[in-house]
C-alpha atoms as a PDB file:
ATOM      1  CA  UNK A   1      15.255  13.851 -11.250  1.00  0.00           C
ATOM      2  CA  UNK A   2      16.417   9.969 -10.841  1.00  0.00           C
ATOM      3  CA  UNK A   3      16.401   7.831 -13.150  1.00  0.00           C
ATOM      4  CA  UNK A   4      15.634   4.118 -11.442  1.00  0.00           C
ATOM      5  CA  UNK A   5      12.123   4.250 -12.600  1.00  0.00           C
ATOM      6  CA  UNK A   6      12.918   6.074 -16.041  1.00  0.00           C
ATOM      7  CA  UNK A   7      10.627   5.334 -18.835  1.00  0.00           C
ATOM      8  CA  UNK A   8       8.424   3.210 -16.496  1.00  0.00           C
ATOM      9  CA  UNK A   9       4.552   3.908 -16.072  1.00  0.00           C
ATOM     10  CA  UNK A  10       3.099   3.526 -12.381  1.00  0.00           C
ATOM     11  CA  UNK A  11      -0.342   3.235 -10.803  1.00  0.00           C
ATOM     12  CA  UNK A  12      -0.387   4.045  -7.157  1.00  0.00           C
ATOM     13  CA  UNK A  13      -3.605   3.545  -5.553  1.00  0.00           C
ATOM     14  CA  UNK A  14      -4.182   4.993  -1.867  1.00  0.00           C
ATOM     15  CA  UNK A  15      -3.708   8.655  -1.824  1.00  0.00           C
ATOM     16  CA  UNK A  16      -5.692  10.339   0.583  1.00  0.00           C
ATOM     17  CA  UNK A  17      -3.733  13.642   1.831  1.00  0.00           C
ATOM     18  CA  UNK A  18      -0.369  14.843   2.022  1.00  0.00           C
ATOM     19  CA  UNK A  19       0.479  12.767   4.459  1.00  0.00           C
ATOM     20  CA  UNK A  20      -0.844   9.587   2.852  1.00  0.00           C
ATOM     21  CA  UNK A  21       2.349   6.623   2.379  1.00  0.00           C
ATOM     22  CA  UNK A  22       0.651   6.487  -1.057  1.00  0.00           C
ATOM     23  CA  UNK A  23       1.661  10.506  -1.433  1.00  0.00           C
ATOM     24  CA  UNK A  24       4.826  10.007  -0.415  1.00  0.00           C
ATOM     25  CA  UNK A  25       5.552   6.985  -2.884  1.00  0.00           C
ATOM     26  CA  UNK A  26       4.290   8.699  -5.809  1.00  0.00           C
ATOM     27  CA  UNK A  27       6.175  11.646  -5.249  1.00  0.00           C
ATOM     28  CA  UNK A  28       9.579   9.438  -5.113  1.00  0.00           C
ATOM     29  CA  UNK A  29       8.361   7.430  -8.265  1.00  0.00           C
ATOM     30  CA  UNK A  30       8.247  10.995 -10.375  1.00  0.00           C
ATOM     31  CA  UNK A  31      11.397  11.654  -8.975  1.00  0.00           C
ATOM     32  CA  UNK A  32      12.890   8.139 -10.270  1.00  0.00           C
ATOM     33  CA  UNK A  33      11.440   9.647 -13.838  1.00  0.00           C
ATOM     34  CA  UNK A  34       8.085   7.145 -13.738  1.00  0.00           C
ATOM     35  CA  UNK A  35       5.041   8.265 -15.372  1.00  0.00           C
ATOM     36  CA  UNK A  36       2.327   8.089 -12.931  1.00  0.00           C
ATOM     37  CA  UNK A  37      -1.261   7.283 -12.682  1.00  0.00           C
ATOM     38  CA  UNK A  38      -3.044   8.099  -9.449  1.00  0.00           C
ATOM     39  CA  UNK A  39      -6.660   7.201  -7.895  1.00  0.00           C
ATOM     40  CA  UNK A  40      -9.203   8.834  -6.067  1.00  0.00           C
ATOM     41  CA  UNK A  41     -12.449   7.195  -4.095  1.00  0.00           C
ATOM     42  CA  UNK A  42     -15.829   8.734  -4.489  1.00  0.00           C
ATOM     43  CA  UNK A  43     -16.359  12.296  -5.230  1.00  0.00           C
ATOM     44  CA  UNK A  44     -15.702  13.395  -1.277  1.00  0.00           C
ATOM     45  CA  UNK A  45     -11.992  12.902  -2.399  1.00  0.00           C
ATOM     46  CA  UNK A  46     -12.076  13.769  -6.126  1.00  0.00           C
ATOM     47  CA  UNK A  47     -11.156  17.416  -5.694  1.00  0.00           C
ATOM     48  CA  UNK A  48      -7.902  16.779  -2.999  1.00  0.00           C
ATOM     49  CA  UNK A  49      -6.686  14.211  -4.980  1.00  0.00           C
ATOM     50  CA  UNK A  50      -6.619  15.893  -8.554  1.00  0.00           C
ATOM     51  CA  UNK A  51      -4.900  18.740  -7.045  1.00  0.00           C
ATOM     52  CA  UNK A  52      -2.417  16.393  -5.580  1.00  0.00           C
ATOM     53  CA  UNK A  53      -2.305  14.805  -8.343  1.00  0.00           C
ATOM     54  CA  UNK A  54      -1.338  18.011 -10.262  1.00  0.00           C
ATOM     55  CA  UNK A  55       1.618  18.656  -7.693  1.00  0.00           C
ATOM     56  CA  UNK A  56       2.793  15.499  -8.977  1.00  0.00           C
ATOM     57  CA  UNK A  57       2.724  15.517 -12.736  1.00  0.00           C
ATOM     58  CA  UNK A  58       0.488  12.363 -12.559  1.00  0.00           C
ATOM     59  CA  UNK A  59      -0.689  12.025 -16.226  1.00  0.00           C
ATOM     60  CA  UNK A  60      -3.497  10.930 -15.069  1.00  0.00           C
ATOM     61  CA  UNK A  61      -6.015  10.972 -12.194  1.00  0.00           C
ATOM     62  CA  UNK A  62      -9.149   8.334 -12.502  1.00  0.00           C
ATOM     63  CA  UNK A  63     -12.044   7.138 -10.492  1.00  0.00           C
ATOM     64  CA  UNK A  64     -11.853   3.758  -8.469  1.00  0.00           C
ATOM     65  CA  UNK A  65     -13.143   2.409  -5.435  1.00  0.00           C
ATOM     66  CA  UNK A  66     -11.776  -0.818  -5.186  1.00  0.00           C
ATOM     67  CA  UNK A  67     -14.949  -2.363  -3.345  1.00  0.00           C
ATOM     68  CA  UNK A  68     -17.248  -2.240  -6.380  1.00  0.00           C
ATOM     69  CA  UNK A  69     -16.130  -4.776  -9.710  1.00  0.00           C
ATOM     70  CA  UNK A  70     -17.642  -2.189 -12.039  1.00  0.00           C
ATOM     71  CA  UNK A  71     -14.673   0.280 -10.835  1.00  0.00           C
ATOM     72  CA  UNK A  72     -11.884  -1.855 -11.021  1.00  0.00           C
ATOM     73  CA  UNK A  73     -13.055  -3.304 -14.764  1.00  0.00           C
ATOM     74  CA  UNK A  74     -13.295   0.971 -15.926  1.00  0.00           C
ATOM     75  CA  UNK A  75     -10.108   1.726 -13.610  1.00  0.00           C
ATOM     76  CA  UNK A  76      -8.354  -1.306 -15.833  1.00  0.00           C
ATOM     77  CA  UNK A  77     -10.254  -0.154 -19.733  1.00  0.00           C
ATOM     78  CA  UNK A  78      -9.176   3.454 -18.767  1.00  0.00           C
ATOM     79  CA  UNK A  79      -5.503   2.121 -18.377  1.00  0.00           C
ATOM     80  CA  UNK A  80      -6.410  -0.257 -21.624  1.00  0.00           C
ATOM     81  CA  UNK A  81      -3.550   1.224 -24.196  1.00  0.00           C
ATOM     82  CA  UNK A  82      -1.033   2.058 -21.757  1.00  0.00           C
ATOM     83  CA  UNK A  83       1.796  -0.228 -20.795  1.00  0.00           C
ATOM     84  CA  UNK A  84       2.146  -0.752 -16.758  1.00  0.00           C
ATOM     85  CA  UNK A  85       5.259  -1.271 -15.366  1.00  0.00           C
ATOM     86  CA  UNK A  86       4.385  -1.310 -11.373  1.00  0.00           C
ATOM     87  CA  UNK A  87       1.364  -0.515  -9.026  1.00  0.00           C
ATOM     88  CA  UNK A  88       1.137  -0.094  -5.555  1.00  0.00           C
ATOM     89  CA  UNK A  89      -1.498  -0.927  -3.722  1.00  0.00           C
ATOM     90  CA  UNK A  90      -2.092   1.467  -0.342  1.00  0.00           C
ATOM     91  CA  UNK A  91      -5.183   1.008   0.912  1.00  0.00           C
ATOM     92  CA  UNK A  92      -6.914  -0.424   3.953  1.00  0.00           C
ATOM     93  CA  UNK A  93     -10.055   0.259   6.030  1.00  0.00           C
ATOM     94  CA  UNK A  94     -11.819  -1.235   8.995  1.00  0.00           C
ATOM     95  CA  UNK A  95     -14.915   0.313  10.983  1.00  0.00           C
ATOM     96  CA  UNK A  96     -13.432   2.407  13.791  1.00  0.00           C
ATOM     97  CA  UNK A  97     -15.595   0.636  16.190  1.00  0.00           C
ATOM     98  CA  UNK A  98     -14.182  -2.818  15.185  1.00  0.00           C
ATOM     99  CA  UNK A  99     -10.590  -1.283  16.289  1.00  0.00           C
ATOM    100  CA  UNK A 100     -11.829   0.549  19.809  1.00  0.00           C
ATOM    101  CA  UNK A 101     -13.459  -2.916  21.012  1.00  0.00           C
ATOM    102  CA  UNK A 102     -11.659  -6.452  22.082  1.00  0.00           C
ATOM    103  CA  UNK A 103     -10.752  -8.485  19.138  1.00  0.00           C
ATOM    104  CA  UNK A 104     -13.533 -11.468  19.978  1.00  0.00           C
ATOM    105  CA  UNK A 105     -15.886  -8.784  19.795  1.00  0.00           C
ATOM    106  CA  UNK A 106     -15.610  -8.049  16.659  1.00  0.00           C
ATOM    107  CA  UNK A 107     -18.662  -8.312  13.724  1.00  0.00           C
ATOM    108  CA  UNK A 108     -19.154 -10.333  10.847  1.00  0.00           C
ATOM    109  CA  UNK A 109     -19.785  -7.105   9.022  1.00  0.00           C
ATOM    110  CA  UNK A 110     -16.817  -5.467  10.312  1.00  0.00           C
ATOM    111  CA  UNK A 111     -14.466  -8.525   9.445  1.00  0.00           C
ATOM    112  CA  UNK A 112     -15.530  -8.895   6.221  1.00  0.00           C
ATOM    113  CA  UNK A 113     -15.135  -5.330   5.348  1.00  0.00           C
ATOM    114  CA  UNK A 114     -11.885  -5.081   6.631  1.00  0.00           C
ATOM    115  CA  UNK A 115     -10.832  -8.418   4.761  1.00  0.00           C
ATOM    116  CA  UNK A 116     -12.899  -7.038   1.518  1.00  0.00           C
ATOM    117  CA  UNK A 117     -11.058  -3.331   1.205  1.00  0.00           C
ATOM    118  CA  UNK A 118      -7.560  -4.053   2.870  1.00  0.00           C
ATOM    119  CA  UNK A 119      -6.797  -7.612   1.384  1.00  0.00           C
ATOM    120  CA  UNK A 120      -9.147  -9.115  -1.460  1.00  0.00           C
ATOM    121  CA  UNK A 121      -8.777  -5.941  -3.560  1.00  0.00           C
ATOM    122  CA  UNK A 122      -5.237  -6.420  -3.773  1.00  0.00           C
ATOM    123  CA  UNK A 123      -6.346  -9.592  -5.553  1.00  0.00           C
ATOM    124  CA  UNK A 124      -8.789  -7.987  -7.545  1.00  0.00           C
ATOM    125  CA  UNK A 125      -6.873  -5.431  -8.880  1.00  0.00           C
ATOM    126  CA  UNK A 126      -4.379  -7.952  -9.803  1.00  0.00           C
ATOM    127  CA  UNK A 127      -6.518  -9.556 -12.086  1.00  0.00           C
ATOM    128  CA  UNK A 128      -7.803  -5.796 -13.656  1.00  0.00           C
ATOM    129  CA  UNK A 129      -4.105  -5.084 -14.057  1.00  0.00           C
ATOM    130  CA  UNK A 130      -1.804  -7.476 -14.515  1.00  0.00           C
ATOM    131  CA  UNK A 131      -3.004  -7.976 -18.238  1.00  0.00           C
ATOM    132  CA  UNK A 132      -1.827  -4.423 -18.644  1.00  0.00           C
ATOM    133  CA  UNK A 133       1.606  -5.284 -17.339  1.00  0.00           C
ATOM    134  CA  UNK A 134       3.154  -7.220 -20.878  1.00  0.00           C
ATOM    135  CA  UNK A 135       6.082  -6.771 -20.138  1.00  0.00           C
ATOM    136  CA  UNK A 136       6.524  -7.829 -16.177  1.00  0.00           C
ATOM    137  CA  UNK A 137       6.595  -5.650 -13.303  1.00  0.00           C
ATOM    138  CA  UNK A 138       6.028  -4.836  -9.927  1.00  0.00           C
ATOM    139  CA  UNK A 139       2.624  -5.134  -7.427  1.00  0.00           C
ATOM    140  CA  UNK A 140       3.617  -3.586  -4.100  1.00  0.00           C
ATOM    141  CA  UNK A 141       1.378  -3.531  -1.374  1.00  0.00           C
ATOM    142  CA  UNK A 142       2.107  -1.533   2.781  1.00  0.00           C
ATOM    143  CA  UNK A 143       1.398  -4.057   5.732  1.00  0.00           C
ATOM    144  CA  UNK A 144       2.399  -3.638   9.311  1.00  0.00           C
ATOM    145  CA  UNK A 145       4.536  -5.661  12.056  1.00  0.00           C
ATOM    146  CA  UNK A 146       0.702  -6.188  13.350  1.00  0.00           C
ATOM    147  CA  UNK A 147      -0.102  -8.804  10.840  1.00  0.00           C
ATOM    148  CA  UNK A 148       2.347 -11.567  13.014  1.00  0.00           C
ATOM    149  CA  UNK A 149       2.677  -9.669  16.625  1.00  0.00           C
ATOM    150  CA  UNK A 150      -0.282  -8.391  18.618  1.00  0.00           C
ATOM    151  CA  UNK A 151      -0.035  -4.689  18.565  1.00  0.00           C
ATOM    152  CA  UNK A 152      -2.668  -3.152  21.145  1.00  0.00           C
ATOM    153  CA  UNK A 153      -5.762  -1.359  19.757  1.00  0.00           C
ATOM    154  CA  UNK A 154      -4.510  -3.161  16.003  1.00  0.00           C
ATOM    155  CA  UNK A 155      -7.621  -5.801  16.170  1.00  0.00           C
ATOM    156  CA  UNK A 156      -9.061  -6.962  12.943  1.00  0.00           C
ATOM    157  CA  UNK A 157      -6.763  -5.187  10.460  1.00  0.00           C
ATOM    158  CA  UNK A 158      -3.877  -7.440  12.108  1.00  0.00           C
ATOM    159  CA  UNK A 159      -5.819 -10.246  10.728  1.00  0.00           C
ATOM    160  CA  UNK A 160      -6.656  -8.637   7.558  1.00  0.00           C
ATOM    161  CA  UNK A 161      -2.603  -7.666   7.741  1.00  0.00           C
ATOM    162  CA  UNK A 162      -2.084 -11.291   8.235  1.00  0.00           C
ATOM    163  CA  UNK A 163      -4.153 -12.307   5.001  1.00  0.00           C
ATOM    164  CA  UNK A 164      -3.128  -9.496   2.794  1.00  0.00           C
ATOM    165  CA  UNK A 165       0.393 -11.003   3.598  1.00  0.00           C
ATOM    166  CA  UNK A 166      -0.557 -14.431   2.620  1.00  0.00           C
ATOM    167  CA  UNK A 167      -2.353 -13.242  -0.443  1.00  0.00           C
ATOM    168  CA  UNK A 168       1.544 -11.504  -1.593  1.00  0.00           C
ATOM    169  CA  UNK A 169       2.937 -14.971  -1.590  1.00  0.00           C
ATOM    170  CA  UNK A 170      -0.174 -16.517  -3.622  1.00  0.00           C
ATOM    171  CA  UNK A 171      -0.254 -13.594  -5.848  1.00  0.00           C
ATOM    172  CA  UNK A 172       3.755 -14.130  -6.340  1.00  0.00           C
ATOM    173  CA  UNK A 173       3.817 -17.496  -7.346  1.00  0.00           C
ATOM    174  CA  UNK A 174       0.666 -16.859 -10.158  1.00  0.00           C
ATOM    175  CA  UNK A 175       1.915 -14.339 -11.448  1.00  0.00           C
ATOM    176  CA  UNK A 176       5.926 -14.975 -11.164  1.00  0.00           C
ATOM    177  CA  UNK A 177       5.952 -16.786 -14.564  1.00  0.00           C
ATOM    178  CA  UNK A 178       4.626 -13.504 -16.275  1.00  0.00           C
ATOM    179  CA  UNK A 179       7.682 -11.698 -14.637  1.00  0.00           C
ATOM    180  CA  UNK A 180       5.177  -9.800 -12.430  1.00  0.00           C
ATOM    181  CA  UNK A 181       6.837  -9.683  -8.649  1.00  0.00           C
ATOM    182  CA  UNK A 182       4.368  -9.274  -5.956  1.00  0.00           C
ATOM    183  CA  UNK A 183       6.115  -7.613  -2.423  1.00  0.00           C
ATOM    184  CA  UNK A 184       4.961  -5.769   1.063  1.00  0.00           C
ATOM    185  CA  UNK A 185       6.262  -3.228   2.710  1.00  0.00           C
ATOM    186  CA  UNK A 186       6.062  -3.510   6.723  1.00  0.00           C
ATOM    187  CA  UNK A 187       6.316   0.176   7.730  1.00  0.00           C
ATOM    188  CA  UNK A 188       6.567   1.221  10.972  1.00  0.00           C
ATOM    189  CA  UNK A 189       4.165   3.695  12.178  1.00  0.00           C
ATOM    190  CA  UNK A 190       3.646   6.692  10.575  1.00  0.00           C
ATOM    191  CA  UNK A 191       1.405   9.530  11.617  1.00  0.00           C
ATOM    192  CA  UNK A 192      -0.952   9.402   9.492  1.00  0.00           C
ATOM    193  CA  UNK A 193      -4.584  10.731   9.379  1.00  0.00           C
ATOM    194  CA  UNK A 194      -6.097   6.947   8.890  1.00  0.00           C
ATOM    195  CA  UNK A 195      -3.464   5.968  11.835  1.00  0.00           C
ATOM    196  CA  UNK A 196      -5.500   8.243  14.322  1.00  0.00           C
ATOM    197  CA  UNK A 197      -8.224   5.486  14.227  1.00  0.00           C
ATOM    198  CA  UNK A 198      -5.864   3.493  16.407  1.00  0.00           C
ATOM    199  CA  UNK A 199      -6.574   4.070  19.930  1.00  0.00           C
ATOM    200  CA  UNK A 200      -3.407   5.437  21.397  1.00  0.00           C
ATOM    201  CA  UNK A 201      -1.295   5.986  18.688  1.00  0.00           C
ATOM    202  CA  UNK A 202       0.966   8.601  20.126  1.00  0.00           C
ATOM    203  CA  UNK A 203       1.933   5.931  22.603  1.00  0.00           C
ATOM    204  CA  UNK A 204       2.822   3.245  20.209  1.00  0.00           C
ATOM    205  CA  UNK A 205       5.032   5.649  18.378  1.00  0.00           C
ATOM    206  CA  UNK A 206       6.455   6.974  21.722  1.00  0.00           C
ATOM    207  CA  UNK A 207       7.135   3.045  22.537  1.00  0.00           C
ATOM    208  CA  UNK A 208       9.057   2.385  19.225  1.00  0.00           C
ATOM    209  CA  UNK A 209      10.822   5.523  18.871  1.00  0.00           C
ATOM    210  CA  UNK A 210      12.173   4.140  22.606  1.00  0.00           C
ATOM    211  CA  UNK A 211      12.654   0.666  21.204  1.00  0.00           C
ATOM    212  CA  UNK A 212      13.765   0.266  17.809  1.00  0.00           C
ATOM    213  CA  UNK A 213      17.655  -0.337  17.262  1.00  0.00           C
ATOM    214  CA  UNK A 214      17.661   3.566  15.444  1.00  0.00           C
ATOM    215  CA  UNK A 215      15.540   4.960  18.494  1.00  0.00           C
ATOM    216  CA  UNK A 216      13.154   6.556  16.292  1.00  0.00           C
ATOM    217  CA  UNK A 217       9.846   6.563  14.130  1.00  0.00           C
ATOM    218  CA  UNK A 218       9.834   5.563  10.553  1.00  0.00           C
ATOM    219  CA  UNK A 219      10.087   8.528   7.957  1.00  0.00           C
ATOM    220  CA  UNK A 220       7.666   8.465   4.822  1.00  0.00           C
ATOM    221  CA  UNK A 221      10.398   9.280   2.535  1.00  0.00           C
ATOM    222  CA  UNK A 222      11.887   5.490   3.497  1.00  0.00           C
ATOM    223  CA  UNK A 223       9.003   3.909   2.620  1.00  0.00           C
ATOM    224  CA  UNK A 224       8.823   5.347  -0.495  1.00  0.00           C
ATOM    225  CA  UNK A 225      12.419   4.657  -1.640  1.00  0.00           C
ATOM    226  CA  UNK A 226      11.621   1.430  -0.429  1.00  0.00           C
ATOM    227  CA  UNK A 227       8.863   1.241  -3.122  1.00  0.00           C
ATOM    228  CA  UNK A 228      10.714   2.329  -5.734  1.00  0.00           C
ATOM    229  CA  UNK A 229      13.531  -0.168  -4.886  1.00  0.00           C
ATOM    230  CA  UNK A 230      10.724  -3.194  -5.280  1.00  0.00           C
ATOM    231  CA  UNK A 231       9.637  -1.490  -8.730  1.00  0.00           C
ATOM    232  CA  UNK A 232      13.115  -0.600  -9.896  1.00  0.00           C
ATOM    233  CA  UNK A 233      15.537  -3.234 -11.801  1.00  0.00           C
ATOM    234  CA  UNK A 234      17.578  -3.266  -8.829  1.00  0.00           C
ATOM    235  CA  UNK A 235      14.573  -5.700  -7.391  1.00  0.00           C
ATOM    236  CA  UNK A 236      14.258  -7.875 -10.387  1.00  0.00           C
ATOM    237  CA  UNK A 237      14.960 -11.159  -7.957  1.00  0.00           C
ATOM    238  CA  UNK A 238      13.121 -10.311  -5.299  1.00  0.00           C
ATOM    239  CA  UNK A 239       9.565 -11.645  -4.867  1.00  0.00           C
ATOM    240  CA  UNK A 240       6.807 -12.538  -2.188  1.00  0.00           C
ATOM    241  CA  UNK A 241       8.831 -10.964   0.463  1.00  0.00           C
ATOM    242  CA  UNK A 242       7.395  -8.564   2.933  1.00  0.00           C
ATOM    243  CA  UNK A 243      10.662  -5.654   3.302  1.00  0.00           C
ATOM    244  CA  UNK A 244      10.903  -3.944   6.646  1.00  0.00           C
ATOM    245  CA  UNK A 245      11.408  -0.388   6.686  1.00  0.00           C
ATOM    246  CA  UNK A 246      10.647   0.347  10.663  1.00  0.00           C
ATOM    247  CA  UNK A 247      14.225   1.518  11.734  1.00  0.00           C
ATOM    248  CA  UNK A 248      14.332  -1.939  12.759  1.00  0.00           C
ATOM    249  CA  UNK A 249      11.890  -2.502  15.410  1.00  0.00           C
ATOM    250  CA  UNK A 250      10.990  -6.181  14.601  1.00  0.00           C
ATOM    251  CA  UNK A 251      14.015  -7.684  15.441  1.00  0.00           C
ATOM    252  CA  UNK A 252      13.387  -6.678  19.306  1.00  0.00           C
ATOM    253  CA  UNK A 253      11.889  -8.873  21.782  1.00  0.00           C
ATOM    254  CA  UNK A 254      11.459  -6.687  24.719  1.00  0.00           C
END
């Protein structure tokens, strides 16, 4: 076991599967020697995530769906006693039909539940959890190059990319003075399961595996030592930034 992240307590927030980011960044926090708190949504995920969250030695698994204030206020009096060091924030959702039509078609309802789930509860659970983090720390959120470039099929979670982005920066200089950094990762893609919502997705990793300067996909396991970089010491200057980790694929033009 590392020891970057020793004595340090961690919330990650996003864990789905195996093949979740989220997954993948907890599992490199317990090997940097954090204690770590997981999540789960709704009882449809309870059961996969405990058990995950056993393979991981999370202390702790709890309840939260980050759409509903009741949630976040129990996630945060749950956590009430225990110091937190750094959470990261990987979620996002948007209506699968809002990604399979053309961007102007897109609905109210569908916009604002993108922008409600993918970007404001990063701000809410800011405000849950930051009082639990006395003695600074790290919020780190996952974005994607589709936030500033139009990626085909991307639609409305570019724009919620785009805000969630914005919201770093915000979130960065309130909470700066309180030694709490606020960062993004911009992965490239990943196969995930929530990725295969994204018309076509074999072909946008076949185009960046063809593209990037490495000539290949991201690996999970790059993310995640990404992540523990931002929470780690090693970080303690860096804030509001959004940290590549796409075997360099947004440099390129064509």
């Amino acid at each position: 076991m590392g020891s970057l992240l020793e004595g340090r307590a961690a919330l990650v927030l996003g864990i789905a599967n195996k093949w979740s980011l989220a997954y993948a960044i907890a599992g490199a926090f317990r090997r940097e020697g954090a204690r770590l708190f997981v999540t789960y949504q709704g009882e449809r995920q309870r059961e996969t995530v405990v058990e995950l969250g056993r393979e991981l030695s999370a202390e702790r698994v709890l309840a939260c769906d980050v759409s509903q204030d009741d949630e976040l206020e129990r996630l945060a009096g749950a956590l009430k006693g225990d110091r937190l060091d750094a959470v990261v924030h990987s979620i996002a959702y948007a209506d699968r039909e809002d990604l399979a039509r053309p961007f102007h078609q897109t609905s109210r309802s569908g916009f604002l539940l993108a922008q409600d789930v993918s970007v404001y509860s990063l701000v809410s659970l800011a405000r849950v959890l930051s009082p639990l983090m006395t003695q600074g720390g790290s919020i780190t959120t996952l974005t994607y190059l589709g936030s500033s470039r139009v990626i085909p099929n991307y639609n409305v979670m570019g724009v919620a990319k785009a805000a969630l982005e914005s919201a770093v920066r915000y979130l960065a200089s309130d909470l700066g003075p309180r030694g709490i950094r606020v960062n993004a990762i911009s992965a490239g893609p990943v196969k995930t399961v929530s990725a295969r919502a994204i018309k076509d997705f074999p072909g946008i990793l076949d185009f960046v595996a063809s593209r990037a300067p490495l000539r290949r996909n991201t690996d999970p396991a790059e993310v995640a030592d990404a992540a523990v970089f931002l929470a780690s010491g090693l970080a303690r200057g860096v804030t509001g930034n959004v940290l590549f980790v796409d075997a360099g694929f947004q440099i390129m033009g064509l």
